[in-house]
PDB file of N, CA and C in Angstrom:
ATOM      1  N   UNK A   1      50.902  -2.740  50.614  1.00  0.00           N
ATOM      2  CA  UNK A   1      50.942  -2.682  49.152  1.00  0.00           C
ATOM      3  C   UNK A   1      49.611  -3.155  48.559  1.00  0.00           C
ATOM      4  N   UNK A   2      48.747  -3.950  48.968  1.00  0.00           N
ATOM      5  CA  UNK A   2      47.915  -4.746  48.923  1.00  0.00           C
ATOM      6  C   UNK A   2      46.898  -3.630  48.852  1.00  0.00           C
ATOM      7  N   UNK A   3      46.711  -2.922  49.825  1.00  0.00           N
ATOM      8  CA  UNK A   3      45.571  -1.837  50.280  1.00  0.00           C
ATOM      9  C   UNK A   3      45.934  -1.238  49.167  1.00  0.00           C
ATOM     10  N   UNK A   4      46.830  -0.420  48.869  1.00  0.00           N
ATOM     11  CA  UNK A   4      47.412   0.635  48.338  1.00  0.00           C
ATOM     12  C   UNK A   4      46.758   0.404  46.292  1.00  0.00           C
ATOM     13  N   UNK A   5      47.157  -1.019  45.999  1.00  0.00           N
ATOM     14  CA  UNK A   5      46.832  -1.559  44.926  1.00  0.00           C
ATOM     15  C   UNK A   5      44.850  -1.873  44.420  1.00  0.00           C
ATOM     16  N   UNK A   6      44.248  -2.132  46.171  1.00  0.00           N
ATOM     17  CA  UNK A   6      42.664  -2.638  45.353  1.00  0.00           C
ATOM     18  C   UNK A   6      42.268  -1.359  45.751  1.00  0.00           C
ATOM     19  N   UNK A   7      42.757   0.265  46.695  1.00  0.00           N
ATOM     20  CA  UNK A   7      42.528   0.987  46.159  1.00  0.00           C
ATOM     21  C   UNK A   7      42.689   1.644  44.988  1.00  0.00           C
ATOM     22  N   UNK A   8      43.747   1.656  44.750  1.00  0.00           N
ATOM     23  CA  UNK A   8      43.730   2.362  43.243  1.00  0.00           C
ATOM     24  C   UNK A   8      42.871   1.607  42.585  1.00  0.00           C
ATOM     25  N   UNK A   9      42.595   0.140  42.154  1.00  0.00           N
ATOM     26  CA  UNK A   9      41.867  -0.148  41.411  1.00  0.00           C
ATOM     27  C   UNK A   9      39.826   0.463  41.912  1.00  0.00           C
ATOM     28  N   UNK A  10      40.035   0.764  42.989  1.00  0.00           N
ATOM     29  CA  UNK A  10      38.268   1.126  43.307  1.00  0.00           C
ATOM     30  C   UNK A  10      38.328   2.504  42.397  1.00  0.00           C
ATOM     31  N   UNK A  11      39.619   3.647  43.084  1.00  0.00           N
ATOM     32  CA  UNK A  11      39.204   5.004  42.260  1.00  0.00           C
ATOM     33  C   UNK A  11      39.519   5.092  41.028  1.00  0.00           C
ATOM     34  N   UNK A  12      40.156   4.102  40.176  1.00  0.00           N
ATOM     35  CA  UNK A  12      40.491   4.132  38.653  1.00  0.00           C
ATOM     36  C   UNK A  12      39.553   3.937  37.775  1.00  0.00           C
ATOM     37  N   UNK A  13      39.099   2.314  38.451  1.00  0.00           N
ATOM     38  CA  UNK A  13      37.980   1.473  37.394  1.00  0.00           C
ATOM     39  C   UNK A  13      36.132   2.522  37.948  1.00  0.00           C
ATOM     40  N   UNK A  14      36.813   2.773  39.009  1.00  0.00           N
ATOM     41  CA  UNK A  14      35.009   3.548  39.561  1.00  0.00           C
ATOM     42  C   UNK A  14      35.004   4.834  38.703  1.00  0.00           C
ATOM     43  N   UNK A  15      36.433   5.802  38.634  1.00  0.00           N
ATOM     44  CA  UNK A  15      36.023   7.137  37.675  1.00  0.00           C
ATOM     45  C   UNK A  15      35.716   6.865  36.172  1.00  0.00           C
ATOM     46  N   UNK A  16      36.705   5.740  36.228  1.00  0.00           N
ATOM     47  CA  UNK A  16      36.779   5.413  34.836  1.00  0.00           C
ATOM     48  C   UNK A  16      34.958   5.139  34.184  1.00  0.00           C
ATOM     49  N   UNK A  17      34.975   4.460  34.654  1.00  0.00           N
ATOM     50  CA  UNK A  17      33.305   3.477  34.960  1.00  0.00           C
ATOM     51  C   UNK A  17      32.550   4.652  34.659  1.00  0.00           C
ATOM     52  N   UNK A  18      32.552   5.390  35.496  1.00  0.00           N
ATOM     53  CA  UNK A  18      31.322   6.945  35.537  1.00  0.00           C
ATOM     54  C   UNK A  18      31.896   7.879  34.362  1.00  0.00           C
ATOM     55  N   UNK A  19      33.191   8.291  33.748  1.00  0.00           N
ATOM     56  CA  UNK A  19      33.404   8.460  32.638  1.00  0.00           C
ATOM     57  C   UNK A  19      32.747   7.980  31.429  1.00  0.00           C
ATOM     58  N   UNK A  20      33.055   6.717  31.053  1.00  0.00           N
ATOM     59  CA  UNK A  20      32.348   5.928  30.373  1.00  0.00           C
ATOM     60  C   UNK A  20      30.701   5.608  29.905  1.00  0.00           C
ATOM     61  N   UNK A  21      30.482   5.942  31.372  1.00  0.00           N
ATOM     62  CA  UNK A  21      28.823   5.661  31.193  1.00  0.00           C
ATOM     63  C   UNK A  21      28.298   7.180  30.948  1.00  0.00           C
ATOM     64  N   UNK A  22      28.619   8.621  31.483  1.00  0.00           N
ATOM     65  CA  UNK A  22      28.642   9.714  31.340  1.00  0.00           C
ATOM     66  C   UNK A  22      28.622   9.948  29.742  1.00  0.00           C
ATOM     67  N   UNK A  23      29.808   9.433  29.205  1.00  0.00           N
ATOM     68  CA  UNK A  23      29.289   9.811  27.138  1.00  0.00           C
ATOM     69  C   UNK A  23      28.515   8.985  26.610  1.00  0.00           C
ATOM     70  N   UNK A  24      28.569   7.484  27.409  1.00  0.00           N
ATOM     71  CA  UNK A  24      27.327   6.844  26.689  1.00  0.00           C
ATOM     72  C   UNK A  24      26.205   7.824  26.603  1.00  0.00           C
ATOM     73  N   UNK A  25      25.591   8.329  27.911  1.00  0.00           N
ATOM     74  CA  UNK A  25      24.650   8.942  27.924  1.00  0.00           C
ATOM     75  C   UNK A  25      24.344  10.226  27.214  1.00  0.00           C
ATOM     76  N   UNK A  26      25.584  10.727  26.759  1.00  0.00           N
ATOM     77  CA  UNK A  26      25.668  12.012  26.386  1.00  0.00           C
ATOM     78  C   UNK A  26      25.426  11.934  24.661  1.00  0.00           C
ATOM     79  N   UNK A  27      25.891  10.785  24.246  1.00  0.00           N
ATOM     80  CA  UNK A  27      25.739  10.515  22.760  1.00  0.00           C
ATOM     81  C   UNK A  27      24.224   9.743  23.107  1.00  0.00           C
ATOM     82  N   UNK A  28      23.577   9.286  23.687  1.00  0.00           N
ATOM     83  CA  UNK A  28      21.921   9.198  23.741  1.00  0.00           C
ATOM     84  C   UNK A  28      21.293  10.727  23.587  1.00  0.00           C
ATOM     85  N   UNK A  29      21.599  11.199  24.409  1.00  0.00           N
ATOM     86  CA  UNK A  29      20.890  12.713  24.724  1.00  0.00           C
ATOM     87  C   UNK A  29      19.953  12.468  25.853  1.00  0.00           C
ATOM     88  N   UNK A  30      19.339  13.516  26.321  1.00  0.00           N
ATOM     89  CA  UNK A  30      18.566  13.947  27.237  1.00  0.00           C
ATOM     90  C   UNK A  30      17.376  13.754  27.542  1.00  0.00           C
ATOM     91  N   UNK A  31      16.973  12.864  28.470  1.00  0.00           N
ATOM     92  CA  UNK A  31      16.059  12.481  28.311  1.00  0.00           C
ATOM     93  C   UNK A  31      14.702  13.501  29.028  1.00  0.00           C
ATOM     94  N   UNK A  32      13.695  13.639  27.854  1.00  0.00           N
ATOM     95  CA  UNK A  32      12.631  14.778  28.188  1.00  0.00           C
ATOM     96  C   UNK A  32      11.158  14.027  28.725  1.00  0.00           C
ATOM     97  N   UNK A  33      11.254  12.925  27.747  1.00  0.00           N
ATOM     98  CA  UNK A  33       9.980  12.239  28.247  1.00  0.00           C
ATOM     99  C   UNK A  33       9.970  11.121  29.038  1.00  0.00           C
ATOM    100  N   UNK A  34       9.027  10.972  29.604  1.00  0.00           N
ATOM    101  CA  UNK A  34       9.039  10.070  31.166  1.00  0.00           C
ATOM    102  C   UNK A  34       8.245   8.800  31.290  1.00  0.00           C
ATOM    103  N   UNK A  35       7.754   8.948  29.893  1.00  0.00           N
ATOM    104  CA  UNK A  35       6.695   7.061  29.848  1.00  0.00           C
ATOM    105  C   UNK A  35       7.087   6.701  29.953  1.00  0.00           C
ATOM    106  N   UNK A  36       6.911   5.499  30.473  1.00  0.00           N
ATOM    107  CA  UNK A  36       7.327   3.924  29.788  1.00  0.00           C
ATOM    108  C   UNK A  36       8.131   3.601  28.736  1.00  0.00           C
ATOM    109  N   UNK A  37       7.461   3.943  27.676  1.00  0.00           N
ATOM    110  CA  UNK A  37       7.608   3.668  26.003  1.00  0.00           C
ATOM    111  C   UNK A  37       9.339   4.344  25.873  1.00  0.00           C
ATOM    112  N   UNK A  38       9.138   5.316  26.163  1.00  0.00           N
ATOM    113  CA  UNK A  38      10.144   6.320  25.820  1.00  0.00           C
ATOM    114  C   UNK A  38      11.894   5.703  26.465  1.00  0.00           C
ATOM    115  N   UNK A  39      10.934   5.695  28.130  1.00  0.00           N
ATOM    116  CA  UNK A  39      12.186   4.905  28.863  1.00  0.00           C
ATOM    117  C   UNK A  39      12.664   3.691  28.563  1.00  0.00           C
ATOM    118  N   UNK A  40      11.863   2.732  27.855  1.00  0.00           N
ATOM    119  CA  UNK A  40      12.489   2.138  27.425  1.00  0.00           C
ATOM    120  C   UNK A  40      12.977   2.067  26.216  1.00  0.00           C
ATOM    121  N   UNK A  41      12.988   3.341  25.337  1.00  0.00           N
ATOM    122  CA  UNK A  41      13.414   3.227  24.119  1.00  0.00           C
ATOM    123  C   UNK A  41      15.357   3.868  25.109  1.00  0.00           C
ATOM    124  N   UNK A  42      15.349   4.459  25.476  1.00  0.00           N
ATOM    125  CA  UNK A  42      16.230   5.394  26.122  1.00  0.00           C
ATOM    126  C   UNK A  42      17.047   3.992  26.869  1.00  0.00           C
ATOM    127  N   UNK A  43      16.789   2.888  27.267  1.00  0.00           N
ATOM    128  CA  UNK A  43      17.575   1.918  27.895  1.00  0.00           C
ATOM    129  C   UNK A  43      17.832   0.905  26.477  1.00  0.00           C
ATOM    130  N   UNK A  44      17.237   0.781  25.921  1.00  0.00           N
ATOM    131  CA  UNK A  44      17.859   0.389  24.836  1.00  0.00           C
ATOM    132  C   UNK A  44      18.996   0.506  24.094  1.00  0.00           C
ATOM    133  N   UNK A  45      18.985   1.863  23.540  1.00  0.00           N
ATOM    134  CA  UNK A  45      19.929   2.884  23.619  1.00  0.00           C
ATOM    135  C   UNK A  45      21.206   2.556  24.151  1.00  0.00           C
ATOM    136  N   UNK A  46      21.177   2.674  25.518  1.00  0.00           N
ATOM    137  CA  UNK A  46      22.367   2.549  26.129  1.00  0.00           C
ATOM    138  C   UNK A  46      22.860   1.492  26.361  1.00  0.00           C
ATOM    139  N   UNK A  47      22.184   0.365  26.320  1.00  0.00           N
ATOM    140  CA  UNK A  47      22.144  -0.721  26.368  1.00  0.00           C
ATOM    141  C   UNK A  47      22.855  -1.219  25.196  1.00  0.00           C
ATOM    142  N   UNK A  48      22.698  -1.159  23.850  1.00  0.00           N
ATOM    143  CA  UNK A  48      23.077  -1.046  22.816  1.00  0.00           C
ATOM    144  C   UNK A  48      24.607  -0.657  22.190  1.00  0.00           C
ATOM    145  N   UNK A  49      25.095   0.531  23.597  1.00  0.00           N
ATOM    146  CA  UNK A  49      26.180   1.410  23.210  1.00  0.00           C
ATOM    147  C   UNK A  49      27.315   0.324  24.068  1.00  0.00           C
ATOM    148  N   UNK A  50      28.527   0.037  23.648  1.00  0.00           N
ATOM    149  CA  UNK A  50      29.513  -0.305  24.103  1.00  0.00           C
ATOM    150  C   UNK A  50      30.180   0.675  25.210  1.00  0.00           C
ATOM    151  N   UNK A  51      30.269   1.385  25.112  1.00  0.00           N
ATOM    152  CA  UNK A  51      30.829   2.072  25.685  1.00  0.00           C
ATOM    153  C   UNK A  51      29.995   2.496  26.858  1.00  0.00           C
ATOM    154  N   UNK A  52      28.576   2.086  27.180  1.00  0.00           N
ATOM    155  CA  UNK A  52      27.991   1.813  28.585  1.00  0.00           C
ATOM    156  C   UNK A  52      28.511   0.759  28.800  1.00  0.00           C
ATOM    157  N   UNK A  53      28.463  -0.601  28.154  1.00  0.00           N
ATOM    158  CA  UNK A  53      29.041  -1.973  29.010  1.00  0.00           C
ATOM    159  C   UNK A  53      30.272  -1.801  29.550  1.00  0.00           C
ATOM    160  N   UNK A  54      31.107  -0.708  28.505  1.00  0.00           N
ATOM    161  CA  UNK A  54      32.524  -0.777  29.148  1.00  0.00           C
ATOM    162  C   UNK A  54      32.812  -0.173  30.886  1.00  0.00           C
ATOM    163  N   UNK A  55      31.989   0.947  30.698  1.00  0.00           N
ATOM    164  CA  UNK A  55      32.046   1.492  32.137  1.00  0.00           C
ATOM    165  C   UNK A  55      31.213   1.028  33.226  1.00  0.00           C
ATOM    166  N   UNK A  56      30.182   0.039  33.060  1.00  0.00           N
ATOM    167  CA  UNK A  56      29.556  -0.881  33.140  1.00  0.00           C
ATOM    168  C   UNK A  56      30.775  -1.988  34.304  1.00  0.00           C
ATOM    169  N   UNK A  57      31.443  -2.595  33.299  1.00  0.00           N
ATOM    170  CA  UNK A  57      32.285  -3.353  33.501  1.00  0.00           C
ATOM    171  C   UNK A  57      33.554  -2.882  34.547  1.00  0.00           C
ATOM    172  N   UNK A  58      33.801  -1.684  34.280  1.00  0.00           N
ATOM    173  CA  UNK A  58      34.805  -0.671  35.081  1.00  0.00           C
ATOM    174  C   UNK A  58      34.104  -0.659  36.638  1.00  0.00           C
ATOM    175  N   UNK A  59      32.466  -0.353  36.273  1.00  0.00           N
ATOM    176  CA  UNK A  59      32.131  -0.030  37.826  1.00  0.00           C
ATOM    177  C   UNK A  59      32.041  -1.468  38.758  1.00  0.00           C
ATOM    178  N   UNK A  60      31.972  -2.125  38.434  1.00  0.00           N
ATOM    179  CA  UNK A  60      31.306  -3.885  38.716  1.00  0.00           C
ATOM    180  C   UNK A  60      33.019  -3.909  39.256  1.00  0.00           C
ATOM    181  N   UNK A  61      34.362  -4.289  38.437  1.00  0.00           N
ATOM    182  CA  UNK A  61      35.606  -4.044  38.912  1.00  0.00           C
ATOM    183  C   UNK A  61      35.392  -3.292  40.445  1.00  0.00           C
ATOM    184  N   UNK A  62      35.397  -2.267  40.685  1.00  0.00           N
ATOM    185  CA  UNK A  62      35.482  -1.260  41.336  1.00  0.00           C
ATOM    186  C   UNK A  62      34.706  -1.520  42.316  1.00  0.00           C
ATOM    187  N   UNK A  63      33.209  -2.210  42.541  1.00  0.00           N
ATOM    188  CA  UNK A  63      32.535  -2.851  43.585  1.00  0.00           C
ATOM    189  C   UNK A  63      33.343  -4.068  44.065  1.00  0.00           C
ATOM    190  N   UNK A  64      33.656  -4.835  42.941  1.00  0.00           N
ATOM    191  CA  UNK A  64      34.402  -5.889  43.624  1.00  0.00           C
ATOM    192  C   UNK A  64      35.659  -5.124  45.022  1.00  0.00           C
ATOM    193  N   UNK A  65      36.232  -4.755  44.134  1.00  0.00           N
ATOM    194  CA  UNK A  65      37.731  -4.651  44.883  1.00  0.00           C
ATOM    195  C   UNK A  65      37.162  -3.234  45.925  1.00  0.00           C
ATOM    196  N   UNK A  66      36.129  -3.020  46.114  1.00  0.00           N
ATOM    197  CA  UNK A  66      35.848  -2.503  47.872  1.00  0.00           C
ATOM    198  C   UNK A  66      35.403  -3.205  48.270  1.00  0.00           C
ATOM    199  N   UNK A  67      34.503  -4.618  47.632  1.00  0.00           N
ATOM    200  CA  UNK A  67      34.536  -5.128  48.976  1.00  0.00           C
ATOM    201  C   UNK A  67      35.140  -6.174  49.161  1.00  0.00           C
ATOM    202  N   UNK A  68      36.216  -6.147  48.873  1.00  0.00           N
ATOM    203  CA  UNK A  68      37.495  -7.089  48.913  1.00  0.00           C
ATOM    204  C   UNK A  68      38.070  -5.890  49.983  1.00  0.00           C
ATOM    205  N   UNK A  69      38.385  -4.636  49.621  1.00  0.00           N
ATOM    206  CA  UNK A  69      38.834  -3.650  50.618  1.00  0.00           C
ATOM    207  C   UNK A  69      38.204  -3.953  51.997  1.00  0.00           C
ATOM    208  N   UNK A  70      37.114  -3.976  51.942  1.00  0.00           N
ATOM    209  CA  UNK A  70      36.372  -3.791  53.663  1.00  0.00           C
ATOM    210  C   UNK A  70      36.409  -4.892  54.116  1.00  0.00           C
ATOM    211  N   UNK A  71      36.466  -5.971  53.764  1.00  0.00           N
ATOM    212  CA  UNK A  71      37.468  -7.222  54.681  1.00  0.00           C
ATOM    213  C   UNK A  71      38.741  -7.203  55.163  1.00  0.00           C
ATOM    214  N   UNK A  72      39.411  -6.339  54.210  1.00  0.00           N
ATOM    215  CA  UNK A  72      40.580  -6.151  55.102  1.00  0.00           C
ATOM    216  C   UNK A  72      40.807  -4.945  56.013  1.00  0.00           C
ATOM    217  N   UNK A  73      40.351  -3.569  55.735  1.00  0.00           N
ATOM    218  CA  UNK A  73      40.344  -2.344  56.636  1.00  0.00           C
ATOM    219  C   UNK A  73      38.581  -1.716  57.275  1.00  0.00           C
ATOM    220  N   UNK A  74      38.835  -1.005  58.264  1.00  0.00           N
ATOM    221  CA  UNK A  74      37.447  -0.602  58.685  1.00  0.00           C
ATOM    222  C   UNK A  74      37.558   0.279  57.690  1.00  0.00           C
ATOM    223  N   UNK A  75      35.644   0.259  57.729  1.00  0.00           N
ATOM    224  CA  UNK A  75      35.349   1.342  56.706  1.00  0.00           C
ATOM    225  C   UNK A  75      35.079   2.600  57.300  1.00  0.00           C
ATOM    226  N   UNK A  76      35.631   3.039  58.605  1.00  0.00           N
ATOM    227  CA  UNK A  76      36.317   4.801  58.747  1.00  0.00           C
ATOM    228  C   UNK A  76      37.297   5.418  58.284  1.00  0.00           C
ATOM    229  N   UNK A  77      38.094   3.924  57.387  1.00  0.00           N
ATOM    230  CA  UNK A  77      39.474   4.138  56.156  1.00  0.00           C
ATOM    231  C   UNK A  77      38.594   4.189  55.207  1.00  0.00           C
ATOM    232  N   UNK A  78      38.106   2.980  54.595  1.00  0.00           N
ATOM    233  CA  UNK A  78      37.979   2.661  53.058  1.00  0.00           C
ATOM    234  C   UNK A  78      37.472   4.576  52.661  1.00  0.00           C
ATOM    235  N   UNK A  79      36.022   3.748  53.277  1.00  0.00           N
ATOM    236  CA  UNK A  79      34.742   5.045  52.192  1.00  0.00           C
ATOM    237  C   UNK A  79      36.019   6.103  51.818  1.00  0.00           C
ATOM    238  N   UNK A  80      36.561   7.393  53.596  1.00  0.00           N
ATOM    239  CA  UNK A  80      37.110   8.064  53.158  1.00  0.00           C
ATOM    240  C   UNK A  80      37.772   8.292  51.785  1.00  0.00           C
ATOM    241  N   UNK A  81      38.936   7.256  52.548  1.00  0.00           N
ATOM    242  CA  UNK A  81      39.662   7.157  51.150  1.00  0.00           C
ATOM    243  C   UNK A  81      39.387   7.176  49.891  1.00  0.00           C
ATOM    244  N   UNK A  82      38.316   6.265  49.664  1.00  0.00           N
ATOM    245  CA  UNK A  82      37.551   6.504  47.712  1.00  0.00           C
ATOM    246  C   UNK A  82      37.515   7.689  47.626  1.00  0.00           C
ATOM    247  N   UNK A  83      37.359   8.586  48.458  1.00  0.00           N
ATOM    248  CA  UNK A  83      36.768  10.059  48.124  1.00  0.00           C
ATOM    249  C   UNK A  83      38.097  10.702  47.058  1.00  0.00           C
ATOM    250  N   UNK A  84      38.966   9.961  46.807  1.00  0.00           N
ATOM    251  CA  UNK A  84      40.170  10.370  45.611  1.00  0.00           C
ATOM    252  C   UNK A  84      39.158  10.398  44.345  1.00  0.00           C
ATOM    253  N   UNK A  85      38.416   9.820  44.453  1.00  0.00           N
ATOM    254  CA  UNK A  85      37.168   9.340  43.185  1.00  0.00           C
ATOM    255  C   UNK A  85      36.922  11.112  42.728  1.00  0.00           C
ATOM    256  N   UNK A  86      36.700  11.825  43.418  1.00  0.00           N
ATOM    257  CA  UNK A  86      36.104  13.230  43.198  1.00  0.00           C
ATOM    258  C   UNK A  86      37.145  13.759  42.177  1.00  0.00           C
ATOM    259  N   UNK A  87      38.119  13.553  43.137  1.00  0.00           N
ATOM    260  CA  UNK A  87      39.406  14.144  42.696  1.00  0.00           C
ATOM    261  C   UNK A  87      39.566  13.729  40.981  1.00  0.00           C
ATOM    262  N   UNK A  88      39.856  12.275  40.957  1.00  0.00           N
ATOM    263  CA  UNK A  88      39.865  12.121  39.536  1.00  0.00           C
ATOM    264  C   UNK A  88      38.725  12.266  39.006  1.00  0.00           C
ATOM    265  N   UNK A  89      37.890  12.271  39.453  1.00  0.00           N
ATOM    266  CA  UNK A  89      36.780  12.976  38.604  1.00  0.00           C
ATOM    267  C   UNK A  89      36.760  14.045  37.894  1.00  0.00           C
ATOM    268  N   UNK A  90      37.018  15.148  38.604  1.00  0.00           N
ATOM    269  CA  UNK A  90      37.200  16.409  38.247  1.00  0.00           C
ATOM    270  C   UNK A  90      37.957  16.352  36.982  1.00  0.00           C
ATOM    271  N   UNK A  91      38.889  16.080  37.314  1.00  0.00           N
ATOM    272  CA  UNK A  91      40.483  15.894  36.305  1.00  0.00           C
ATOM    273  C   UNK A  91      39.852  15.085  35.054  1.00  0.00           C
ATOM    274  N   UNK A  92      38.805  13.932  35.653  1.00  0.00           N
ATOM    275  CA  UNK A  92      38.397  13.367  33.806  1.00  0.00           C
ATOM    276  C   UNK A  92      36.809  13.688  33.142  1.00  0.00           C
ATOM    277  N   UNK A  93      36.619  14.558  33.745  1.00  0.00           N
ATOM    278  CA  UNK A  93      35.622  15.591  33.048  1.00  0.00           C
ATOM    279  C   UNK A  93      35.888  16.508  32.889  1.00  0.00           C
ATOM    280  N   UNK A  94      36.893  17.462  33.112  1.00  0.00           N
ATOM    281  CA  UNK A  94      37.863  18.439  32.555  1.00  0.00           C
ATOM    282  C   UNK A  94      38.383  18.224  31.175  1.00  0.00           C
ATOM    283  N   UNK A  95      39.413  17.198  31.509  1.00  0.00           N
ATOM    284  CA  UNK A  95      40.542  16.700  30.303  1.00  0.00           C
ATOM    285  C   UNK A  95      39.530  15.576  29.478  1.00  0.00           C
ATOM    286  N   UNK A  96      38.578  14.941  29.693  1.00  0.00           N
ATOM    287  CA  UNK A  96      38.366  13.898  28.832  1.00  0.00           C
ATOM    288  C   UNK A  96      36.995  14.111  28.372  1.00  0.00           C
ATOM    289  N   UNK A  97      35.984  14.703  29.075  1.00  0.00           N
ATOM    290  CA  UNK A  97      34.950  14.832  28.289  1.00  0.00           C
ATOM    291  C   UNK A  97      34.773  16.670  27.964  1.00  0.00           C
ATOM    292  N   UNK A  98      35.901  17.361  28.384  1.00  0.00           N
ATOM    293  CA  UNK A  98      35.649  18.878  27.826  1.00  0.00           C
ATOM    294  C   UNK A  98      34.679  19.512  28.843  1.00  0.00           C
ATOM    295  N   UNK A  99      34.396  19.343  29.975  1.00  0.00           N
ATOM    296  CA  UNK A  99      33.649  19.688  31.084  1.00  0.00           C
ATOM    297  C   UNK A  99      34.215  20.809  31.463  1.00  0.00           C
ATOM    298  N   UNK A 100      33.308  22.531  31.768  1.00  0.00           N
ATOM    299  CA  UNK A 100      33.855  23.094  32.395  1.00  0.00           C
ATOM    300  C   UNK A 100      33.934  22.782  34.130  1.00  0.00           C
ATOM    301  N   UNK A 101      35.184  22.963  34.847  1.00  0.00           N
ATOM    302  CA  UNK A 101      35.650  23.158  35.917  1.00  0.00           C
ATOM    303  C   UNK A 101      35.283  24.278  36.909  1.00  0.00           C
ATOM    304  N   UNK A 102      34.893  24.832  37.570  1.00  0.00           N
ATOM    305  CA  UNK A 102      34.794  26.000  38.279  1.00  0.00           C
ATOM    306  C   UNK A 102      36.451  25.997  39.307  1.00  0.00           C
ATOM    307  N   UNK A 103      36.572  27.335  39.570  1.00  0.00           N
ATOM    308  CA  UNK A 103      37.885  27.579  40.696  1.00  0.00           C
ATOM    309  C   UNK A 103      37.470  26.869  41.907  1.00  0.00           C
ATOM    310  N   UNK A 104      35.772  27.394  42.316  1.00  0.00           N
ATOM    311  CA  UNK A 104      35.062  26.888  43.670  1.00  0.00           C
ATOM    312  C   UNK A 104      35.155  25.349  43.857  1.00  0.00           C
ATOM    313  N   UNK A 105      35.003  24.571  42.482  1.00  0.00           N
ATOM    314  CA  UNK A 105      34.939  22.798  42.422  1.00  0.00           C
ATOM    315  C   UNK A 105      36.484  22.430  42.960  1.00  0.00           C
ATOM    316  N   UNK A 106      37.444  23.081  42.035  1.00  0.00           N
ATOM    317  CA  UNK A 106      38.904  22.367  41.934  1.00  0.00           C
ATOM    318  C   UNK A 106      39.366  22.904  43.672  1.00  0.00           C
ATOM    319  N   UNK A 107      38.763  24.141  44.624  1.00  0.00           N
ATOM    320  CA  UNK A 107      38.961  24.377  45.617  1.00  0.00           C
ATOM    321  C   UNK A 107      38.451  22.643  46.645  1.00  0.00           C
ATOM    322  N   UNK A 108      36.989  22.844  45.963  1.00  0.00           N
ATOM    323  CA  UNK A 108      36.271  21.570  46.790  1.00  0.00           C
ATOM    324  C   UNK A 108      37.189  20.018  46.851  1.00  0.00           C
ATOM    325  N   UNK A 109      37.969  20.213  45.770  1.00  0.00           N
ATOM    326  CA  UNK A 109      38.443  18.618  45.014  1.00  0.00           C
ATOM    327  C   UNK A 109      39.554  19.097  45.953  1.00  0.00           C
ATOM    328  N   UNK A 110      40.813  19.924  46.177  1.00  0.00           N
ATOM    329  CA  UNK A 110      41.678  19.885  46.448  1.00  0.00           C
ATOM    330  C   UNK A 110      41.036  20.029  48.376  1.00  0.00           C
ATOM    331  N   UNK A 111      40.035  20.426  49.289  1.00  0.00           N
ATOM    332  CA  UNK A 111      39.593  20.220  50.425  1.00  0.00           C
ATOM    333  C   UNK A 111      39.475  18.115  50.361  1.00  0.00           C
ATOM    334  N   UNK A 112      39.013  18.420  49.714  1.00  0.00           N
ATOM    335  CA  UNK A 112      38.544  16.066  49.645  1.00  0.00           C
ATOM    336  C   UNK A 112      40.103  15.951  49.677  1.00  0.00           C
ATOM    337  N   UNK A 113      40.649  15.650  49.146  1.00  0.00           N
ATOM    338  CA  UNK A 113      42.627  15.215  49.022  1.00  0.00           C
ATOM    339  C   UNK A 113      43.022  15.523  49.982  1.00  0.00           C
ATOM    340  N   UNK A 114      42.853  16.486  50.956  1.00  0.00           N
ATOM    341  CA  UNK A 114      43.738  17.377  51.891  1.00  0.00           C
ATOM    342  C   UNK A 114      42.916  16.271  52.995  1.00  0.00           C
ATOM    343  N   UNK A 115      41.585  15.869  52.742  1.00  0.00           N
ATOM    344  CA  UNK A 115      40.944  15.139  53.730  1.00  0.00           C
ATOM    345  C   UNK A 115      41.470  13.884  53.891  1.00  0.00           C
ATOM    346  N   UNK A 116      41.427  13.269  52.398  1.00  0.00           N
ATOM    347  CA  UNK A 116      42.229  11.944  52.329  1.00  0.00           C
ATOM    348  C   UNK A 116      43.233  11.605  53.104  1.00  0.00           C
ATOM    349  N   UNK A 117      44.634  12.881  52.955  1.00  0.00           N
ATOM    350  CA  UNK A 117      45.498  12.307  53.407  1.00  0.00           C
ATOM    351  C   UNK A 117      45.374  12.487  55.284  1.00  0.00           C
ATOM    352  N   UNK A 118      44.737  13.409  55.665  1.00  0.00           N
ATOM    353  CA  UNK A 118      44.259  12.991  56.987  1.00  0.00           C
ATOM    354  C   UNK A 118      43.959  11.805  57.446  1.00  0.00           C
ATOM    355  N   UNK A 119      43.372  10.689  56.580  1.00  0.00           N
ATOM    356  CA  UNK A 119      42.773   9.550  56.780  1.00  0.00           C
ATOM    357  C   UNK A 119      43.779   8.942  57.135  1.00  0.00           C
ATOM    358  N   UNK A 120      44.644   8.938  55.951  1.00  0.00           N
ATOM    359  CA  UNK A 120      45.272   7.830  55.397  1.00  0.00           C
ATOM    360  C   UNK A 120      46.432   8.200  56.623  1.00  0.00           C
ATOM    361  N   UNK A 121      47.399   8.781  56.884  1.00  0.00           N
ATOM    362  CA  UNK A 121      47.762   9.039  58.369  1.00  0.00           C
ATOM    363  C   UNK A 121      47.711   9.300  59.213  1.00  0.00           C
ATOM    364  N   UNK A 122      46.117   9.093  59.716  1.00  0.00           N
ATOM    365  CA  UNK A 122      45.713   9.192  61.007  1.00  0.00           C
ATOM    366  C   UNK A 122      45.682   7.280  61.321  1.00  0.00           C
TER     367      UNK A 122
END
């Protein structure tokens, strides 16, 4: 139950995390220029935005509790296993930031899952 629980928390708070920091960046915009000056006007920025600290905070969660994971299982389980991360990925750049999907991706996402559960009962 234990495993079962600080995984979910790695692939929740980790998609979540990369969600989060993904619109921070997206309400910055794109970055074209490459000085100094610029880059740091551009970390400011995000720096600035809540909604980087939040996913920020999501990913830091999500480091913790793997490596709270890899003390307790080898990591020829853990890594695999995160690979659910893709999976909800897909699903929250689809549904949450309006991301198109390709058939070929949701093929790729549903090959990772089919891998997972190999892991997870082998």
């Amino acid at each position: 139950m234990r495993i079962a629980f600080f995984l979910a928390i790695i692939v929740f708070a980790g998609t979540g995390g990369e969600m989060f920091v993904s619109r921070a960046m997206k309400r910055i915009g794109e970055v074209h220029d490459f000085s100094p000056r610029s880059l740091l006007r551009v970390m400011a920025g995000a720096f600035s935005c809540g909604t980087m600290w939040t996913g920020i905070g999501l990913m830091t969660l999500s480091f913790f509790a793997l490596l709270a994971l890899l003390s307790w299982r080898n990591v020829s389980f853990v890594v695999p296993a995160t690979a659910l991360n893709y999976a909800l990925g897909a699903l929250g750049g689809r549904y949450l930031l309006g991301e198109r999907v390709s058939r070929m991706r949701w093929l790729g996402v549903a090959l990772v899952c089919l891998g997972v559960v190999f892991v997870c009962i082998g």
